[in-house]
Protein backbone atom coordinates (compact mmCIF):
# COMPACT_ATOMS: atom_id res chain seq x y z
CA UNK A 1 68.40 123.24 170.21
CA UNK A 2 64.91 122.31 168.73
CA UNK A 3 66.55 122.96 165.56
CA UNK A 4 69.24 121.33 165.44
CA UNK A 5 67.56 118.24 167.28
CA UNK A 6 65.17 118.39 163.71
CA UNK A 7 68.41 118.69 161.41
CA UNK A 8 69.92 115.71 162.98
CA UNK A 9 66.59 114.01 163.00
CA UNK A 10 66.29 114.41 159.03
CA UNK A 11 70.06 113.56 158.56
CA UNK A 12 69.33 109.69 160.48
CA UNK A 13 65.98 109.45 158.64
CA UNK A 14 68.02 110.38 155.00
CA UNK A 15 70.87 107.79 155.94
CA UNK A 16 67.96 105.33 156.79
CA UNK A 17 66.20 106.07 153.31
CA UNK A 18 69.75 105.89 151.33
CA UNK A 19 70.09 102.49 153.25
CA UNK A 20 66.87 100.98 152.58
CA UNK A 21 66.94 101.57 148.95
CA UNK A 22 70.53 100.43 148.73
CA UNK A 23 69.32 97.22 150.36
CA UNK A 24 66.62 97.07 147.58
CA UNK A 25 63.32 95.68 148.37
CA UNK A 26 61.68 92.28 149.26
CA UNK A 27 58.96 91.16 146.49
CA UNK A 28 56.77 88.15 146.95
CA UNK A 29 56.60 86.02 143.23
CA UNK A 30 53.59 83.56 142.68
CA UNK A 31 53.05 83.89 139.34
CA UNK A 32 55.07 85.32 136.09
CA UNK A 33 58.53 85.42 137.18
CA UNK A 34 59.98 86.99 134.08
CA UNK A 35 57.72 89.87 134.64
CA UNK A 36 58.11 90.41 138.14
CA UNK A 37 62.33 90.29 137.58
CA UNK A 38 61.63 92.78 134.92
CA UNK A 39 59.49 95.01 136.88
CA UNK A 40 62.29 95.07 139.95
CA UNK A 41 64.81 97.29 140.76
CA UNK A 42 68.62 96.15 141.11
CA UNK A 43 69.42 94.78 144.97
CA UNK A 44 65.69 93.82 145.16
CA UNK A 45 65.19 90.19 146.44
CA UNK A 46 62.53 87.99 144.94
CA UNK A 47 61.00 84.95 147.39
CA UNK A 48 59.54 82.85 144.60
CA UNK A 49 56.52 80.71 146.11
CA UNK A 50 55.81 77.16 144.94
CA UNK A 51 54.62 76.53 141.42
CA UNK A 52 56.10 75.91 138.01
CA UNK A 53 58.14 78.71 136.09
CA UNK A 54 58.56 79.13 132.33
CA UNK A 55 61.94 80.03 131.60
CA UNK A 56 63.82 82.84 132.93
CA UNK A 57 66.35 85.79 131.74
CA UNK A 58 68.09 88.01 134.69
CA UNK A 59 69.79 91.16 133.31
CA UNK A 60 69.90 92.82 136.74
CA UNK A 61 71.62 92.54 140.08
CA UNK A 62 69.06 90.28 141.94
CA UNK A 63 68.45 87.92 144.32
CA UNK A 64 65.91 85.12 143.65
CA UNK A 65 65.22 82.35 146.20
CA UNK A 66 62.81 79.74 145.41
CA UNK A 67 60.41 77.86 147.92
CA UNK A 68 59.75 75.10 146.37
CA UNK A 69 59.47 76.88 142.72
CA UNK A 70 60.53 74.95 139.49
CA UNK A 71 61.54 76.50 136.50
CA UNK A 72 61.40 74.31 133.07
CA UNK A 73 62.18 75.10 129.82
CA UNK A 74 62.64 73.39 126.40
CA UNK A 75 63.88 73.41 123.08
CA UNK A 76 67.10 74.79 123.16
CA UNK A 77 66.40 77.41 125.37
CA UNK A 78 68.42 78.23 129.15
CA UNK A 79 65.96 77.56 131.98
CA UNK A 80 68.02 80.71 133.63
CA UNK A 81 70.33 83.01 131.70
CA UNK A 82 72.52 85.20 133.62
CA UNK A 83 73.93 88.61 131.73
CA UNK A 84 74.22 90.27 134.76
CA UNK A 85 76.94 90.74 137.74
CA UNK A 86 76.18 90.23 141.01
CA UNK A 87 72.86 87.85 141.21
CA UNK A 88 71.91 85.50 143.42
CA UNK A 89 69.76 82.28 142.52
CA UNK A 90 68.91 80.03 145.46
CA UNK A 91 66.44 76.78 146.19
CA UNK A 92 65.05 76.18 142.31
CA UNK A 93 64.69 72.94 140.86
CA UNK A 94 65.96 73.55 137.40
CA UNK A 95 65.08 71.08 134.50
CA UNK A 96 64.27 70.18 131.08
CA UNK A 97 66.14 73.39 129.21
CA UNK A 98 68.73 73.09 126.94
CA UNK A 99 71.26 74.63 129.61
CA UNK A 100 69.97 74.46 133.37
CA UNK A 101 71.42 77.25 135.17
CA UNK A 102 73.61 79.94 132.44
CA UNK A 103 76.35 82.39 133.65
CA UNK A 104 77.35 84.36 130.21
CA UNK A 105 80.60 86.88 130.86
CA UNK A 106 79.13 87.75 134.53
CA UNK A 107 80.81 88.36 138.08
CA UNK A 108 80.16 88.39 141.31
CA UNK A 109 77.17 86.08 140.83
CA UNK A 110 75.82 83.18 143.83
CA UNK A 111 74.53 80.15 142.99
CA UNK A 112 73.23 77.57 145.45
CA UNK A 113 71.53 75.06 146.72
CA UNK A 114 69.24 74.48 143.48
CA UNK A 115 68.17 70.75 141.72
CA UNK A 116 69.51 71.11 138.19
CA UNK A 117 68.80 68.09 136.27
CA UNK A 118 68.02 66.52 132.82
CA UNK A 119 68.61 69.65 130.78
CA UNK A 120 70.26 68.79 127.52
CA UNK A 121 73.61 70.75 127.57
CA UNK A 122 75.18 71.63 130.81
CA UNK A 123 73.14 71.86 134.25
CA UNK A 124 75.57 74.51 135.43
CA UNK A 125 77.31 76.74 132.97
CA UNK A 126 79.78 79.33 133.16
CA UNK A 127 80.82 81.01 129.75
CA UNK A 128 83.90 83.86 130.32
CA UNK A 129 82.65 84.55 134.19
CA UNK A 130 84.95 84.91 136.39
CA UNK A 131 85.20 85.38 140.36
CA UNK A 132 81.53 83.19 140.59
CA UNK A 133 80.43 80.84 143.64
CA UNK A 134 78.88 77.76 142.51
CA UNK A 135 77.80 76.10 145.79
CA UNK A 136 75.48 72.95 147.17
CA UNK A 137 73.98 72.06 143.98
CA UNK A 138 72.97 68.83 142.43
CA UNK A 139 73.47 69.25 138.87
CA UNK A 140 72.89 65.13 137.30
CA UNK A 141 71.49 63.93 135.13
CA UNK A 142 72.30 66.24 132.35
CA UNK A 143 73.45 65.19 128.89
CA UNK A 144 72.52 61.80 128.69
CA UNK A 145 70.46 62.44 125.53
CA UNK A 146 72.10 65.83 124.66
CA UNK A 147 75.29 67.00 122.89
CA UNK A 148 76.99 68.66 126.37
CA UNK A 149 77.30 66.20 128.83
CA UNK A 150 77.93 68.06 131.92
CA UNK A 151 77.36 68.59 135.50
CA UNK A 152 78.43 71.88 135.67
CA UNK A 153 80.86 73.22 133.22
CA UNK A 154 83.25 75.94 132.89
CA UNK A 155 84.54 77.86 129.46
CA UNK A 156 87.18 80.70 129.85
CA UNK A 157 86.19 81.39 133.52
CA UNK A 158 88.54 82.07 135.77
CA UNK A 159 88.57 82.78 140.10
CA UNK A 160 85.72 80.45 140.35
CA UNK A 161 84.84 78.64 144.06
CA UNK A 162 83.25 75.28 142.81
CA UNK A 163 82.21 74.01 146.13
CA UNK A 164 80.51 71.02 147.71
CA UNK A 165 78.20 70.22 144.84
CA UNK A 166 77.12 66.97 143.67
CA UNK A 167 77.61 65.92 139.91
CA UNK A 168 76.05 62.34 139.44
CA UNK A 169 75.26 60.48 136.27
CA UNK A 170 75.90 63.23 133.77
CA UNK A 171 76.26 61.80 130.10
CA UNK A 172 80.08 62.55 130.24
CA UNK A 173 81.22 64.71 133.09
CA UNK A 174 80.55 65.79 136.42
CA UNK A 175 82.82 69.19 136.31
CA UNK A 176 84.32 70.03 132.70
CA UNK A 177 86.83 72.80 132.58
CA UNK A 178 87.77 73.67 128.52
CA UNK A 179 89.00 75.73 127.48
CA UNK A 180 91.61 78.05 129.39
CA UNK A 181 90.44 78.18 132.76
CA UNK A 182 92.43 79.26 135.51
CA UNK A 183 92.89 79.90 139.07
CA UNK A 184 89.54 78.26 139.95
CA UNK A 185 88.85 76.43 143.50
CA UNK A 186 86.86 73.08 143.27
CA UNK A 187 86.49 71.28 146.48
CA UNK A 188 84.69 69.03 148.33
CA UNK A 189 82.20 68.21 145.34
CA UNK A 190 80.74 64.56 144.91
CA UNK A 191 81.73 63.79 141.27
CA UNK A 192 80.62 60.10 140.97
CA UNK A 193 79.00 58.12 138.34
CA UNK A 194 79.51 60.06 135.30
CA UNK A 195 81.57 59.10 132.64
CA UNK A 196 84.83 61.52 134.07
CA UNK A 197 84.20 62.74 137.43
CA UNK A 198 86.17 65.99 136.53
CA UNK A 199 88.20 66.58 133.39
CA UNK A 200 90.65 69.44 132.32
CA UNK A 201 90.69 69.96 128.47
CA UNK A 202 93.42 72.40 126.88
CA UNK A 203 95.44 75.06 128.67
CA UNK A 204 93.52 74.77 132.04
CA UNK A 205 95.80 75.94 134.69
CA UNK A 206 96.62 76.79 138.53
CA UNK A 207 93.22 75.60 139.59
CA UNK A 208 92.91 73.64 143.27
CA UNK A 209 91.34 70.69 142.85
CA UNK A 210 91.17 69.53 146.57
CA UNK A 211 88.85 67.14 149.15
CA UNK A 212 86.90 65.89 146.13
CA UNK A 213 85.09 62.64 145.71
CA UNK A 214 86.11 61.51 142.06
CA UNK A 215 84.98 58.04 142.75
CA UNK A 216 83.11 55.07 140.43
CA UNK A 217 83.25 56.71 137.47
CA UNK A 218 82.90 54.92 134.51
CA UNK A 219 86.55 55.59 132.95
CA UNK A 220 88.36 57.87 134.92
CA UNK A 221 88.49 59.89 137.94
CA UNK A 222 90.34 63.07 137.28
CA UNK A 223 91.45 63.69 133.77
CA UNK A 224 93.93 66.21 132.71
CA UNK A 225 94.93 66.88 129.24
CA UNK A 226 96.13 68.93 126.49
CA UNK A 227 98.69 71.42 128.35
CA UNK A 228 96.84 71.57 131.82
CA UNK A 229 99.44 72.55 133.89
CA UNK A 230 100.47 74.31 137.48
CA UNK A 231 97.20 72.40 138.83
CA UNK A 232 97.23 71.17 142.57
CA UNK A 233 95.34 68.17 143.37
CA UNK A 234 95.02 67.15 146.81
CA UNK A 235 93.47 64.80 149.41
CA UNK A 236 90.52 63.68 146.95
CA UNK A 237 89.44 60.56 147.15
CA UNK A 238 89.90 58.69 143.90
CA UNK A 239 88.35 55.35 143.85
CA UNK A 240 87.26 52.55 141.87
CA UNK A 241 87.03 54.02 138.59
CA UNK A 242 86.88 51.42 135.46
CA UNK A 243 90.08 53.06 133.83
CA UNK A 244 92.30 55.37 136.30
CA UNK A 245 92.19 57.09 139.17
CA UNK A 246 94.10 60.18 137.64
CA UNK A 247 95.46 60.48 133.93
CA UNK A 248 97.67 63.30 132.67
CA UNK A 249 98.21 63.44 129.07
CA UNK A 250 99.50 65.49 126.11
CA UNK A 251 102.18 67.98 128.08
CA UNK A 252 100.11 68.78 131.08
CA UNK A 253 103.02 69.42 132.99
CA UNK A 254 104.29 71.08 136.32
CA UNK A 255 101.05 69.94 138.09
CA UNK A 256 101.35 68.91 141.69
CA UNK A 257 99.16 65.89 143.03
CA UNK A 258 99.95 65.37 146.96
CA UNK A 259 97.70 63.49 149.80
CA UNK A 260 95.34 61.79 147.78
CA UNK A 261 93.51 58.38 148.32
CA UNK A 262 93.83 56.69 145.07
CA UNK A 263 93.14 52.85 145.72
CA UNK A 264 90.96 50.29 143.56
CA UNK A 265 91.06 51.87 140.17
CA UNK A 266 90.74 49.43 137.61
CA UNK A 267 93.75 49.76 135.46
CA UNK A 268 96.00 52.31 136.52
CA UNK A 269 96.24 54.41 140.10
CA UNK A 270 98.05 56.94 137.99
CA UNK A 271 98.98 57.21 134.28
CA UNK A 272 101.52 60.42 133.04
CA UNK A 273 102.08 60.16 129.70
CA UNK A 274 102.84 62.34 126.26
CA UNK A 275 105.20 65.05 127.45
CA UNK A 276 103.81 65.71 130.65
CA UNK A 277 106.97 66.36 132.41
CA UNK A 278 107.73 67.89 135.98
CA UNK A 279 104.60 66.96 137.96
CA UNK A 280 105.19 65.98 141.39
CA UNK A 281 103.97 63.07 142.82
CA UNK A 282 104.06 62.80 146.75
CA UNK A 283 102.11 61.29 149.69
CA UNK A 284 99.34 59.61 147.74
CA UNK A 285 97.92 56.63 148.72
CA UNK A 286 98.14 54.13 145.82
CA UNK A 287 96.53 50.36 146.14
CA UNK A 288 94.47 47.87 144.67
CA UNK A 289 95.05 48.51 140.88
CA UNK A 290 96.13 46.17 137.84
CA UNK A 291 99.19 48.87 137.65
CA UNK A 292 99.74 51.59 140.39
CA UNK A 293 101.76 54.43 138.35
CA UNK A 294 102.13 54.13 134.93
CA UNK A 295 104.55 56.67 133.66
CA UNK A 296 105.95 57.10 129.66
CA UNK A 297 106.71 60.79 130.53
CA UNK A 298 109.76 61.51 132.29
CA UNK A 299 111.21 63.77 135.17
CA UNK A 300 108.29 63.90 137.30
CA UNK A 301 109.32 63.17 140.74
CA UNK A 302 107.82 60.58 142.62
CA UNK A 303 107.91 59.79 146.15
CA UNK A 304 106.40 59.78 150.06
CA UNK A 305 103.66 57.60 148.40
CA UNK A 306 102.25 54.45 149.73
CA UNK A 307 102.46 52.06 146.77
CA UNK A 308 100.16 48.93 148.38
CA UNK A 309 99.30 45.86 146.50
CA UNK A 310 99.46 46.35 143.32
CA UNK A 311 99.31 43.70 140.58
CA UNK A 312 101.91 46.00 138.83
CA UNK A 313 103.79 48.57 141.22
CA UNK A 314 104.85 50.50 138.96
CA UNK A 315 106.18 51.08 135.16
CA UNK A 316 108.41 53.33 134.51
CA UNK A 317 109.11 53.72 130.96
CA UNK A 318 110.16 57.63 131.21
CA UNK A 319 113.54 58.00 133.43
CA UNK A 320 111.08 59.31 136.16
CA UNK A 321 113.18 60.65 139.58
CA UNK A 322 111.72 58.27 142.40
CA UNK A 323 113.07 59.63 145.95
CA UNK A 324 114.88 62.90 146.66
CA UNK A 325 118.00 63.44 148.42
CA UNK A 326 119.18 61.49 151.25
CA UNK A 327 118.15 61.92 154.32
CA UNK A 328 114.80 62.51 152.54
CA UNK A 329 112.66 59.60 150.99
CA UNK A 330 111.62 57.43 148.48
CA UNK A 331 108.78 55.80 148.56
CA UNK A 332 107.03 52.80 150.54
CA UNK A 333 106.49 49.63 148.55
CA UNK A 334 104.68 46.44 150.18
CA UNK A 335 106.70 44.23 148.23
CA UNK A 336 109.86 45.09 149.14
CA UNK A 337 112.04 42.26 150.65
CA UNK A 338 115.36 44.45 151.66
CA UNK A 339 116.37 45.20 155.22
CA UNK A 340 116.88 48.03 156.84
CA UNK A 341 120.67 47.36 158.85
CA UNK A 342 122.17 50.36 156.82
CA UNK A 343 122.67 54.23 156.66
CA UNK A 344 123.74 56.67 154.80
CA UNK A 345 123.28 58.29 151.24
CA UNK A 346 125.00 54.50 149.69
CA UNK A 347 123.53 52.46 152.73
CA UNK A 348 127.11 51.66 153.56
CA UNK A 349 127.44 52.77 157.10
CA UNK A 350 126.29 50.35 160.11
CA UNK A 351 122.50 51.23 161.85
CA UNK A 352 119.01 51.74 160.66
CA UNK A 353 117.65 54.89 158.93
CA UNK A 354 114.04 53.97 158.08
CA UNK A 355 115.19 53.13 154.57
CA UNK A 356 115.89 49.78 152.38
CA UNK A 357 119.69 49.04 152.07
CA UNK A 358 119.24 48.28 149.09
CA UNK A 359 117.25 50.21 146.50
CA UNK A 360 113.67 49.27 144.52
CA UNK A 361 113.87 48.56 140.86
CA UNK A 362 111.61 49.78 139.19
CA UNK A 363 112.51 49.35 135.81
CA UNK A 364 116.35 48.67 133.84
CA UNK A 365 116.94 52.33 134.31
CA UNK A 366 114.85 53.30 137.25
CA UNK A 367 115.06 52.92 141.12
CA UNK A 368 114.00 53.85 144.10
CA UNK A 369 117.20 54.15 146.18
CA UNK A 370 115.16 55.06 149.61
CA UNK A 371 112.40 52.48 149.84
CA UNK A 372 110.42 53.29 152.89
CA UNK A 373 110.55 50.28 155.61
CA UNK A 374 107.26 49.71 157.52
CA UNK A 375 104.18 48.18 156.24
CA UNK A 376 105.36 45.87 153.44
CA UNK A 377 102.87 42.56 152.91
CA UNK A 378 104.77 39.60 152.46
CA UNK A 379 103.24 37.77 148.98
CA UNK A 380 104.18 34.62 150.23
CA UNK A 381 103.70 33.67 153.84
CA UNK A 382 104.13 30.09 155.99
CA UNK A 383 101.07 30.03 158.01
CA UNK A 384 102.06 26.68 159.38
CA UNK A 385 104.59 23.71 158.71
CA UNK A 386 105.15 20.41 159.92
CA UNK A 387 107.76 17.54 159.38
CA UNK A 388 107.51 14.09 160.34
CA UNK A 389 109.36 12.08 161.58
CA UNK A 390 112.69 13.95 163.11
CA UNK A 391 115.11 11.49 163.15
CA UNK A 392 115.13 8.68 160.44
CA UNK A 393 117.67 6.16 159.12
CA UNK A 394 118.90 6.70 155.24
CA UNK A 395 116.03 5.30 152.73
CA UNK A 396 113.40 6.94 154.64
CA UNK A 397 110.83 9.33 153.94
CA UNK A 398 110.28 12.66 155.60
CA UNK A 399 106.51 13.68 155.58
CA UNK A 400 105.95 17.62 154.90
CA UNK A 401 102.94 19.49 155.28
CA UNK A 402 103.11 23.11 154.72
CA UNK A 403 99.75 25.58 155.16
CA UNK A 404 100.58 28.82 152.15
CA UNK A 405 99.39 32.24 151.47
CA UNK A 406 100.05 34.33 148.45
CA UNK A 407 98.68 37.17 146.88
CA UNK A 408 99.97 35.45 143.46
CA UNK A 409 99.21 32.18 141.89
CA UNK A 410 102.06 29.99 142.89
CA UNK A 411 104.71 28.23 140.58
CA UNK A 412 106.85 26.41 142.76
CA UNK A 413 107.09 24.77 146.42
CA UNK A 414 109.87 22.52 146.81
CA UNK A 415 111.61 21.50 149.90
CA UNK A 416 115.41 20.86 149.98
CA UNK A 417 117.82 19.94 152.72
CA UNK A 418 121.05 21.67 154.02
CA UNK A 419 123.56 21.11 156.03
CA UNK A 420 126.05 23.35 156.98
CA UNK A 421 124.30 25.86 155.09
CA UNK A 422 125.43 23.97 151.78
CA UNK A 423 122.55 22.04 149.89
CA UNK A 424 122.54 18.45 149.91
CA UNK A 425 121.30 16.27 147.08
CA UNK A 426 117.79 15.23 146.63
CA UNK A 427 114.93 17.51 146.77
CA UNK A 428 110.56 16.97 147.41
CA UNK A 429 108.15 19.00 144.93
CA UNK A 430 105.36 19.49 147.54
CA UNK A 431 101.47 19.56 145.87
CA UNK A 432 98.35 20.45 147.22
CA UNK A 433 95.64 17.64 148.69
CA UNK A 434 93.05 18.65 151.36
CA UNK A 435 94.26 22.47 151.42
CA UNK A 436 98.00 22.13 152.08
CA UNK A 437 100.62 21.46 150.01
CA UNK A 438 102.11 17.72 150.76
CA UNK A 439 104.97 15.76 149.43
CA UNK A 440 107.31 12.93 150.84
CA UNK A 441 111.29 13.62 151.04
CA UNK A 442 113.34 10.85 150.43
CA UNK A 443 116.71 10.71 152.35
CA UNK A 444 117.86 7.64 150.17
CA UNK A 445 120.66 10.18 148.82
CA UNK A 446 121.65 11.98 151.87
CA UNK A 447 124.62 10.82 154.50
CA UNK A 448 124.01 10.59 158.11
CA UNK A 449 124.09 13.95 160.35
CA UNK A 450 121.95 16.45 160.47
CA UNK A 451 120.19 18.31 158.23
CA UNK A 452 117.83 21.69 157.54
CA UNK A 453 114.64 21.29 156.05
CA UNK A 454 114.36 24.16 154.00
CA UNK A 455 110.83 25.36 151.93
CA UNK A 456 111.09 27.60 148.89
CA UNK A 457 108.02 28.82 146.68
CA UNK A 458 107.96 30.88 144.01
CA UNK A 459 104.84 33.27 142.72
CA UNK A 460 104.36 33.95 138.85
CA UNK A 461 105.61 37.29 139.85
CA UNK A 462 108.64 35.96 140.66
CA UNK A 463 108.42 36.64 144.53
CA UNK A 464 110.14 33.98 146.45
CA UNK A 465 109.86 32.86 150.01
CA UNK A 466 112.87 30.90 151.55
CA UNK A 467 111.75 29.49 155.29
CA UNK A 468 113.27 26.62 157.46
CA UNK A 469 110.72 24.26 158.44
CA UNK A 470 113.09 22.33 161.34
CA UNK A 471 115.77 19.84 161.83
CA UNK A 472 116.21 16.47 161.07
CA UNK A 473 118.84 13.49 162.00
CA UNK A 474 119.77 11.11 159.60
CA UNK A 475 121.35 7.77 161.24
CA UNK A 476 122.58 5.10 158.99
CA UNK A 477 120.71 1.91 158.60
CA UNK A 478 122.66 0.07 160.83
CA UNK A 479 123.05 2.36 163.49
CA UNK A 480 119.51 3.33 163.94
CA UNK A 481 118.23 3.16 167.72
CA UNK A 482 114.65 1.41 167.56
């Protein structure tokens, strides 16, 4: 029993041993970290104390976590260079090198939480590494004087988590993927006042680009071009950029862009153009810019969006497909002026269906045929109108006083009389004085009876508002009851 009590004993204290060494050991670092990561054994963790490190090189599987440790470098040399799988860097600020933080054809490395900032080519690099985690790191500040430009950059890596990072002020970019990256996942990274917050260059593909902030950048947002294709881009938020929220160029094609908040950009919400065919455009917010999609590709499809307030909704100059099949929809514009009394695939059957009887044009060949009813801002609207007095003899003048709103510069505001809902002769071009627009109606070429006051203003858009004001009775002079 005794012996076999003493066997078992040595077998638990071998499987302890095996496991201790295969969870490497813990070394304190306060001094001369190259030498203490080349005097360590792979799986070893390294707690680096406080202090200033020259430059590193990792060729090993380790972990290094930094309390309050810098590591600077200069010239053009990395501040960290990775050649090694599996390593872990954690809690360094990172500055001055020529790259920050350097991932050359690794895997299976972590890298998080560090301060990478004001090196001269990328803060973050990953050269042919694949299946990485770059994760809560500020990488800014690099490339303003430099020849790279990036945040954090990726070249021929692929299966990638990019993940809640922050990218701010880089000389060009705050995420650069180029070329031929694939299948990486970058979300929920604060990509903001760089030049691009992220941009795809040349045959980047099937990457998730999701809950992103690509916002106040100082051209565009998200940038896609040179056959980037199969991407999905979803619920970022896309905001006032100088340029464009997203732009698609030179046949990046087949990319899906769903959910997104894509408001107060510029010049465009959207632009597709050069060849970039068969991207999908659905249930995007899109407000607030000079034009809200501007499209010179064609057959991408284009609907569920929220197209709000744009100076331009939308040009089409590609034969784009805006809604799918009925009893699916189009799109919802705010300017639309149709009604919704009508069903059916031709909106010729009696009852509502949510949609516009008749369809949005978009351009001389393109249409929405399901605009989306709910929501639309009028672009002209009566806040108030008065007309004075009601009943008059012929010669006299009817006083009108209308209170407008547009989102446009107005043209036109005229007032005109009907009766029996056929225009009589004689109209009043109403002008603004104190705030309202004002103007006198003279009924010197109207017969007695009764008559509709009518106001109609026009926007240099060509939006037009048509509103009854009231009623008035016309006696002849003779007849007139004083």
């Amino acid at each position: 029993m005794n012996l076999l009590r003493n066997m078992l004993y040595c077998i638990l204290l071998a499987a302890l041993l095996v496991s201790s060494l295969a969870d490497g050991a813990t070394l304190q670092v306060r001094s001369d970290l190259q030498s203490a990561i080349d005097a360590a054994s792979s799986g070893d963790t390294l707690e680096v104390a406080s202090g200033l490190y020259d430059k590193i090189t990792v060729e090993k599987s380790l972990t290094l976590i930094g309390y309050g440790a810098v590591i600077r470098a200069g010239g053009r040399d990395a501040c960290v260079a990775i050649s090694a799988d599996n390593v872990t860097i954690s809690g360094f600020l990172v500055e001055n090198g020529f790259y920050g933080i350097k991932l050359d054809h690794v895997r299976g490395c972590n890298i998080s939480n560090n301060t990478v900032i004001y090196c001269a080519q990328p803060g973050i690099a990953l050269l042919y590494s694949d299946g990485n985690i770059i994760s809560g790191n500020n990488a800014s500040f690099n490339g303003i004087v430099g020849e790279g430009w990036y945040g954090i950059y990726l070249s021929n890596s692929n299966h990638n988590l990019i993940t809640d990072n922050q990218a701010y002020g880089n000389g060009a970019y705050g995420i650069n993927l180029f070329p031929s990256c694939r299948n990486n996942t970058i979300t929920g990274n604060r990509l903001q006042g760089n030049m691009y917050g992220l941009y795809m260059f040349r045959d980047c593909e099937s990457n998730v680009i999701q809950d992103n902030d690509m916002s106040e950048n100082t051209n565009s947002g998200l940038d896609l071009r040179f056959n980037c294709t199969g991407n999905m881009i979803a619920n970022n938020s896309i905001e006032n950029n100088a340029v464009a929220g997203i732009t698609l160029m030179e046949a990046s094609s087949g990319n899906s862009i769903t959910g997104n908040e894509i408001n107060y950009n510029r010049r465009y919400g959207l632009q597709i153009q050069s060849r970039s065919e068969g991207n999908t455009v659905a249930f995007n917010n899109i407000s607030g810019s000079q034009t809200g999609l501007f499209l010179e590709s064609g057959k991408n499809s284009i609907y569920g969006n929220r197209i709000i307030e744009n100076a331009i909704q939308a040009d089409d100059r590609g034969n784009n497909i805006w809604n799918r099949q009925y009893p699916l929809s189009g799109n919802l514009w705010s300017d639309y002026s149709g009604q919704d009394e009508m069903n059916g695939p031709g909106q010729d059957m009696p009852g509502q269906d949510g949609f516009g009887d008749e369809p949005y044009k978009i351009s001389s060949t393109s249409m929405d045929r399901y605009p989306i009813m709910g929501g639309q801002v009028k672009q002209i609207s009566l806040l108030s109108g008065e007309i004075n007095p009601s009943q008059l003899r012929v010669g006299d003048s009817i006083n009108i006083r209308v209170d407008l709103q547009s989102r446009y510069p107005l043209l036109q505001v005229v007032a005109r009389a009907y009766q029996n809902s056929r225009e009589a002769q004689g109209y009043c071009r109403l002008v603004v004085s104190d705030g309202l627009y004002q103007g006198l109606f003279s009924t010197a070429l109207l017969q007695p009876g009764s008559y509709d006051i009518v106001l109609v203003a026009k926007d240099q858009r060509g939006n037009e508002l048509q509103e009854s004001l009231g009623r008035v009775e016309v006696a002849a002079r003779s007849g007139f009851a004083s």
